[in-house]
C-alpha atoms as a PDB file:
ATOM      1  CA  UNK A   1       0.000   0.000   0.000  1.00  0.00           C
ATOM      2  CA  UNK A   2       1.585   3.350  -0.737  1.00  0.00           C
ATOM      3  CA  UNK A   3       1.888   5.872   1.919  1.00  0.00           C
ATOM      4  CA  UNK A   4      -0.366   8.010  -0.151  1.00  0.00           C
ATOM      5  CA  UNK A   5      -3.043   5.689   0.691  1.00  0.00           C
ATOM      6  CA  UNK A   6      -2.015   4.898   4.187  1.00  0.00           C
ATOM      7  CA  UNK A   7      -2.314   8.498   5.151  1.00  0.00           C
ATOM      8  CA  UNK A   8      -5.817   9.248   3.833  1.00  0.00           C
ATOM      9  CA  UNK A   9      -7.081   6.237   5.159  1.00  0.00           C
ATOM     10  CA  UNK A  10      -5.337   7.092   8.857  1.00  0.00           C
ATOM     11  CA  UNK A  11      -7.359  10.908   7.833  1.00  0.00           C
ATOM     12  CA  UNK A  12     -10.682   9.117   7.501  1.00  0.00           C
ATOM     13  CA  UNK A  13     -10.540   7.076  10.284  1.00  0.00           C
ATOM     14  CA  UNK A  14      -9.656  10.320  12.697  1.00  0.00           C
ATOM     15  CA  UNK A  15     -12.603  11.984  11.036  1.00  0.00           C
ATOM     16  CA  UNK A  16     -15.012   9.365  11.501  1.00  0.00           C
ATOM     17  CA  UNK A  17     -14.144   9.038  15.191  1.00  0.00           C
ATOM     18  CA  UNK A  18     -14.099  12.168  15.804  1.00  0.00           C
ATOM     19  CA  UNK A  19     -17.694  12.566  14.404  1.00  0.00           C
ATOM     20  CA  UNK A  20     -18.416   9.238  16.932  1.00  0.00           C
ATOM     21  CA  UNK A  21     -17.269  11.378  20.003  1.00  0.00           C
ATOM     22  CA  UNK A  22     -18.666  14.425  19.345  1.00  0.00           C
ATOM     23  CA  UNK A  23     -20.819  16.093  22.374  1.00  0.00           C
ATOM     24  CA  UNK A  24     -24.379  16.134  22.700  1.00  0.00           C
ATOM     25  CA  UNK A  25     -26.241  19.870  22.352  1.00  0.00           C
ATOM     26  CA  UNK A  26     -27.559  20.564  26.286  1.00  0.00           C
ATOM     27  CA  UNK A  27     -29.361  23.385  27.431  1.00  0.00           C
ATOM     28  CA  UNK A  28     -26.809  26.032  28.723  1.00  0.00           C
ATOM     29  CA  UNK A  29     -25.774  25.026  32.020  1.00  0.00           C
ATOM     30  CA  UNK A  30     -27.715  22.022  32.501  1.00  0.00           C
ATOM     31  CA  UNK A  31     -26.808  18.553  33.035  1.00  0.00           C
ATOM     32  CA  UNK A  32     -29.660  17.076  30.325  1.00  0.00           C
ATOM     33  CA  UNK A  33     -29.456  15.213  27.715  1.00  0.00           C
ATOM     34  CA  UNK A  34     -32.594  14.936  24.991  1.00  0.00           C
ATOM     35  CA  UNK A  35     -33.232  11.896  23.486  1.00  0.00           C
ATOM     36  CA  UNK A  36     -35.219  11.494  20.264  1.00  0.00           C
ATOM     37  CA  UNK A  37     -38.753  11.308  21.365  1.00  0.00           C
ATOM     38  CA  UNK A  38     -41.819   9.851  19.274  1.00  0.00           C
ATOM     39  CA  UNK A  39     -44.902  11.396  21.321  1.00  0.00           C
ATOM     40  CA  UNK A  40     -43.028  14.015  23.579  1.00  0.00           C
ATOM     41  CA  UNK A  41     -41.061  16.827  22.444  1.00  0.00           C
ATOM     42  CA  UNK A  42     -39.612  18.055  25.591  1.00  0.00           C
ATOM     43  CA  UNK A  43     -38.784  16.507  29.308  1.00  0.00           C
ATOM     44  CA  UNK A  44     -36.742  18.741  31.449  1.00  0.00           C
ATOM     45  CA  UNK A  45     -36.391  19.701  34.864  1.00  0.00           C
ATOM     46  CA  UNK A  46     -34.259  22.244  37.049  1.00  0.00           C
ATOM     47  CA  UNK A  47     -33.363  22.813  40.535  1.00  0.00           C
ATOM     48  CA  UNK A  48     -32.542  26.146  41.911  1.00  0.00           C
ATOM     49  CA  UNK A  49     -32.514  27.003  45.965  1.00  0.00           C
ATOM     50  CA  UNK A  50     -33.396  29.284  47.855  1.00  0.00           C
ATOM     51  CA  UNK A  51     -32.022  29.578  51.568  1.00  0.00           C
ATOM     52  CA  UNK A  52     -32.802  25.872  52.631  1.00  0.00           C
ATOM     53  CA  UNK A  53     -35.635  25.639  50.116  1.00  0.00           C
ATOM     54  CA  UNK A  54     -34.823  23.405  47.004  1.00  0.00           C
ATOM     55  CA  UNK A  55     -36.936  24.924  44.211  1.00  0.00           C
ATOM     56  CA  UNK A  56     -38.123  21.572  41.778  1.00  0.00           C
ATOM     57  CA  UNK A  57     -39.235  22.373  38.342  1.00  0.00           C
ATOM     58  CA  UNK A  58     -40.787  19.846  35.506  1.00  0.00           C
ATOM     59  CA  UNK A  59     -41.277  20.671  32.030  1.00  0.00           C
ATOM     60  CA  UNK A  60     -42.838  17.530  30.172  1.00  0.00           C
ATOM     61  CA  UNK A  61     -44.606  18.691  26.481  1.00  0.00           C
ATOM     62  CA  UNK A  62     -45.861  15.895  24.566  1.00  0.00           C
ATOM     63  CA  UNK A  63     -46.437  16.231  20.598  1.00  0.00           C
ATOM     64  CA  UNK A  64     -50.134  17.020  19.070  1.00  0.00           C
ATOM     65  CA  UNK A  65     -52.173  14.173  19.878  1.00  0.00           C
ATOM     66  CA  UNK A  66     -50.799  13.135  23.398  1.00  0.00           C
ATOM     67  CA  UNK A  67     -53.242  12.531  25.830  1.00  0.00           C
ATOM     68  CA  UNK A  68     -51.436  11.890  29.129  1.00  0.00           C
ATOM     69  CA  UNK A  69     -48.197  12.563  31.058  1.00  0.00           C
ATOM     70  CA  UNK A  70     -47.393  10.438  34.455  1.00  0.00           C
ATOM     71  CA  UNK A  71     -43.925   9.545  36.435  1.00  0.00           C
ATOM     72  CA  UNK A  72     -42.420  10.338  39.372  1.00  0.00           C
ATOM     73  CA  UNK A  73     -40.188  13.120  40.476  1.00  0.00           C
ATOM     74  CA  UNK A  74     -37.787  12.272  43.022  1.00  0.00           C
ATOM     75  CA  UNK A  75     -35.357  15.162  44.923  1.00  0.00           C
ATOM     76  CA  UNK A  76     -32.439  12.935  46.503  1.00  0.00           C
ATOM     77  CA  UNK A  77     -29.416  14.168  48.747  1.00  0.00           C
ATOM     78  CA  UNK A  78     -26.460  12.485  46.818  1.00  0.00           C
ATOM     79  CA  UNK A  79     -24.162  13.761  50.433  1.00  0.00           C
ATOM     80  CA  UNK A  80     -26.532  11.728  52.582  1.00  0.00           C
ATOM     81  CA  UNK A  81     -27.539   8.816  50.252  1.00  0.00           C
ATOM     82  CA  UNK A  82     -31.169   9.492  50.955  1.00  0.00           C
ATOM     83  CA  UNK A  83     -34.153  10.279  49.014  1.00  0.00           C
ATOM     84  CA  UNK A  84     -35.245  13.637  50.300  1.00  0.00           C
ATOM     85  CA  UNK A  85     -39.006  13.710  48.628  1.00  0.00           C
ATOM     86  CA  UNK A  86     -40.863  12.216  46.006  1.00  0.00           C
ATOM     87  CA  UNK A  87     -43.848  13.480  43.933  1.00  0.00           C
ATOM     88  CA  UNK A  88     -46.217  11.591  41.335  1.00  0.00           C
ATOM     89  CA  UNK A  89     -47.330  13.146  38.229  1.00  0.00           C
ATOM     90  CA  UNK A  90     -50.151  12.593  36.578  1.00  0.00           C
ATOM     91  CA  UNK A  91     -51.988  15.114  33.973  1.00  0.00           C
ATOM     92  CA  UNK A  92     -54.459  15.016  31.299  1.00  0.00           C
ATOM     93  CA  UNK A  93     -53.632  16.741  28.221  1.00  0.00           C
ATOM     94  CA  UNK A  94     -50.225  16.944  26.409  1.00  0.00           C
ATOM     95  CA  UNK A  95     -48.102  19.214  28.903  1.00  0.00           C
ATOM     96  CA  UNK A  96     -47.172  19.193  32.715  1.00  0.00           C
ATOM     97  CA  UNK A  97     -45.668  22.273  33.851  1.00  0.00           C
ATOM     98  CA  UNK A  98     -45.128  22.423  37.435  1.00  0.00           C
ATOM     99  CA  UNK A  99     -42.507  23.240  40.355  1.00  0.00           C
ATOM    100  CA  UNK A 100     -42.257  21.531  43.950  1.00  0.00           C
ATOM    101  CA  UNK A 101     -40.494  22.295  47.051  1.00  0.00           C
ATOM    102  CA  UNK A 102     -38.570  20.433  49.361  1.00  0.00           C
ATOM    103  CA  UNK A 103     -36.302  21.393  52.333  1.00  0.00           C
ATOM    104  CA  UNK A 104     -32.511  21.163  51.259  1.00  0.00           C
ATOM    105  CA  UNK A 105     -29.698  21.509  53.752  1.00  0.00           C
ATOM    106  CA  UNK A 106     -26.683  23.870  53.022  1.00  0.00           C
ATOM    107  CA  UNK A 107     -23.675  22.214  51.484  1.00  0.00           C
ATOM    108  CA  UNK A 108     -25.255  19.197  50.250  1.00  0.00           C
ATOM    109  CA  UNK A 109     -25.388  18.086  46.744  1.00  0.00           C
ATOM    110  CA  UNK A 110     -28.815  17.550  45.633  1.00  0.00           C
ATOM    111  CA  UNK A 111     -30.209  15.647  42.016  1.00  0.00           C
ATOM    112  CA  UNK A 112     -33.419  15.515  41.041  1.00  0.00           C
ATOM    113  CA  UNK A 113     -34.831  13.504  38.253  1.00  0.00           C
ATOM    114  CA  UNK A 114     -37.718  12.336  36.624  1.00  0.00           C
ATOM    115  CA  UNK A 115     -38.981   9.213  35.288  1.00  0.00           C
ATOM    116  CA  UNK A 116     -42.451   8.791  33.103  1.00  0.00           C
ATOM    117  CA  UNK A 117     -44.652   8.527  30.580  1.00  0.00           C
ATOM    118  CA  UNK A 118     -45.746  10.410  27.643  1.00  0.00           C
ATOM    119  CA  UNK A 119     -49.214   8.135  26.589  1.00  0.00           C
ATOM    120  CA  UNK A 120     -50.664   8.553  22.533  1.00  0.00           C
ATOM    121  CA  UNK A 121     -54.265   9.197  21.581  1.00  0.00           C
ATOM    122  CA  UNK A 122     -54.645   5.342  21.300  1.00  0.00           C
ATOM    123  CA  UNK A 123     -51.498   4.463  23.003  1.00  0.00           C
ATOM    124  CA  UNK A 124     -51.988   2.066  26.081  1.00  0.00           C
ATOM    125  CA  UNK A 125     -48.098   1.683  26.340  1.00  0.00           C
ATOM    126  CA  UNK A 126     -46.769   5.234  27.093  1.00  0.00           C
ATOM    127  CA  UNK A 127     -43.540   6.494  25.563  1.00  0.00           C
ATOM    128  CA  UNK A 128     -40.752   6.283  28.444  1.00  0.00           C
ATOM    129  CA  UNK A 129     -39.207  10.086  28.952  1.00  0.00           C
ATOM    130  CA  UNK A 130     -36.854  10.939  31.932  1.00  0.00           C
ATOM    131  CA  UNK A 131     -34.460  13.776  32.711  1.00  0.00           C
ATOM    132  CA  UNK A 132     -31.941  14.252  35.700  1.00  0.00           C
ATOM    133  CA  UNK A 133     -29.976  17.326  36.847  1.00  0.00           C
ATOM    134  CA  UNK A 134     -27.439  17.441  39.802  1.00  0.00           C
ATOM    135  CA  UNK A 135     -26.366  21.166  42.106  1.00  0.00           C
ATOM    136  CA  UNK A 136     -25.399  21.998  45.417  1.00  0.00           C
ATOM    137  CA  UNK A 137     -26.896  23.759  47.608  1.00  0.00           C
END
């Protein structure tokens, strides 16, 4: 093989794995990650404090035609190893938008995530969505 060859081959392998490791667009100064969703467009969440009160926010929009968002939003205290609270969701229509609060201790590092369902107009099987974010208080 001449080393013609050998170097455009070593050029297009470089390339392509460089295309493989490329990062994923996230929301400016979040920790999120948005898969490719067939019945939601959106699942997000945020947590901001204030003082020792930990400030929860969902964002769930499902596409034209969703009938149903459910799941569970859960605040845990990564310092502690404990689940702090936990809230279900559950809302007609085809967006939940909706904040929570929970006491938070100073110092501690705190994630909150959520884990549900995005259901179809016929859909009996819901579309799995979930989003997590970590900060410290």
């Amino acid at each position: 093989m001449k080393t013609a060859q050998k170097k455009w081959i070593c050029l297009m392998l470089l390339g392509t794995m460089l295309c493989c490791v490329q990062p994923t667009p996230a929301q400016a100064g979040e920790n999120t990650v948005s898969p490719m969703y067939v019945q939601s467009n959106r699942c997000f969440v945020a947590l901001s404090f204030r003082g020792t009160n930990a400030n929860c926010t969902l964002t769930v929009t499902g596409k034209k035609g969703s009938s149903k968002i459910s799941g569970l939003l859960m605040l845990y205290d990564s310092t502690t190893g404990k689940t702090v609270k936990n809230w279900t969701i559950s809302k007609t229509g085809s967006v939940y938008s909706g904040s929570k609060t929970a006491t938070a201790k100073k110092g501690h590092l705190y994630k909150l995530s959520f884990s549900g369902k995005v259901y179809g107009r016929n859909s009996k099987n819901g579309e799995s969505v979930s989003s997590s974010t970590s900060k410290k208080n």
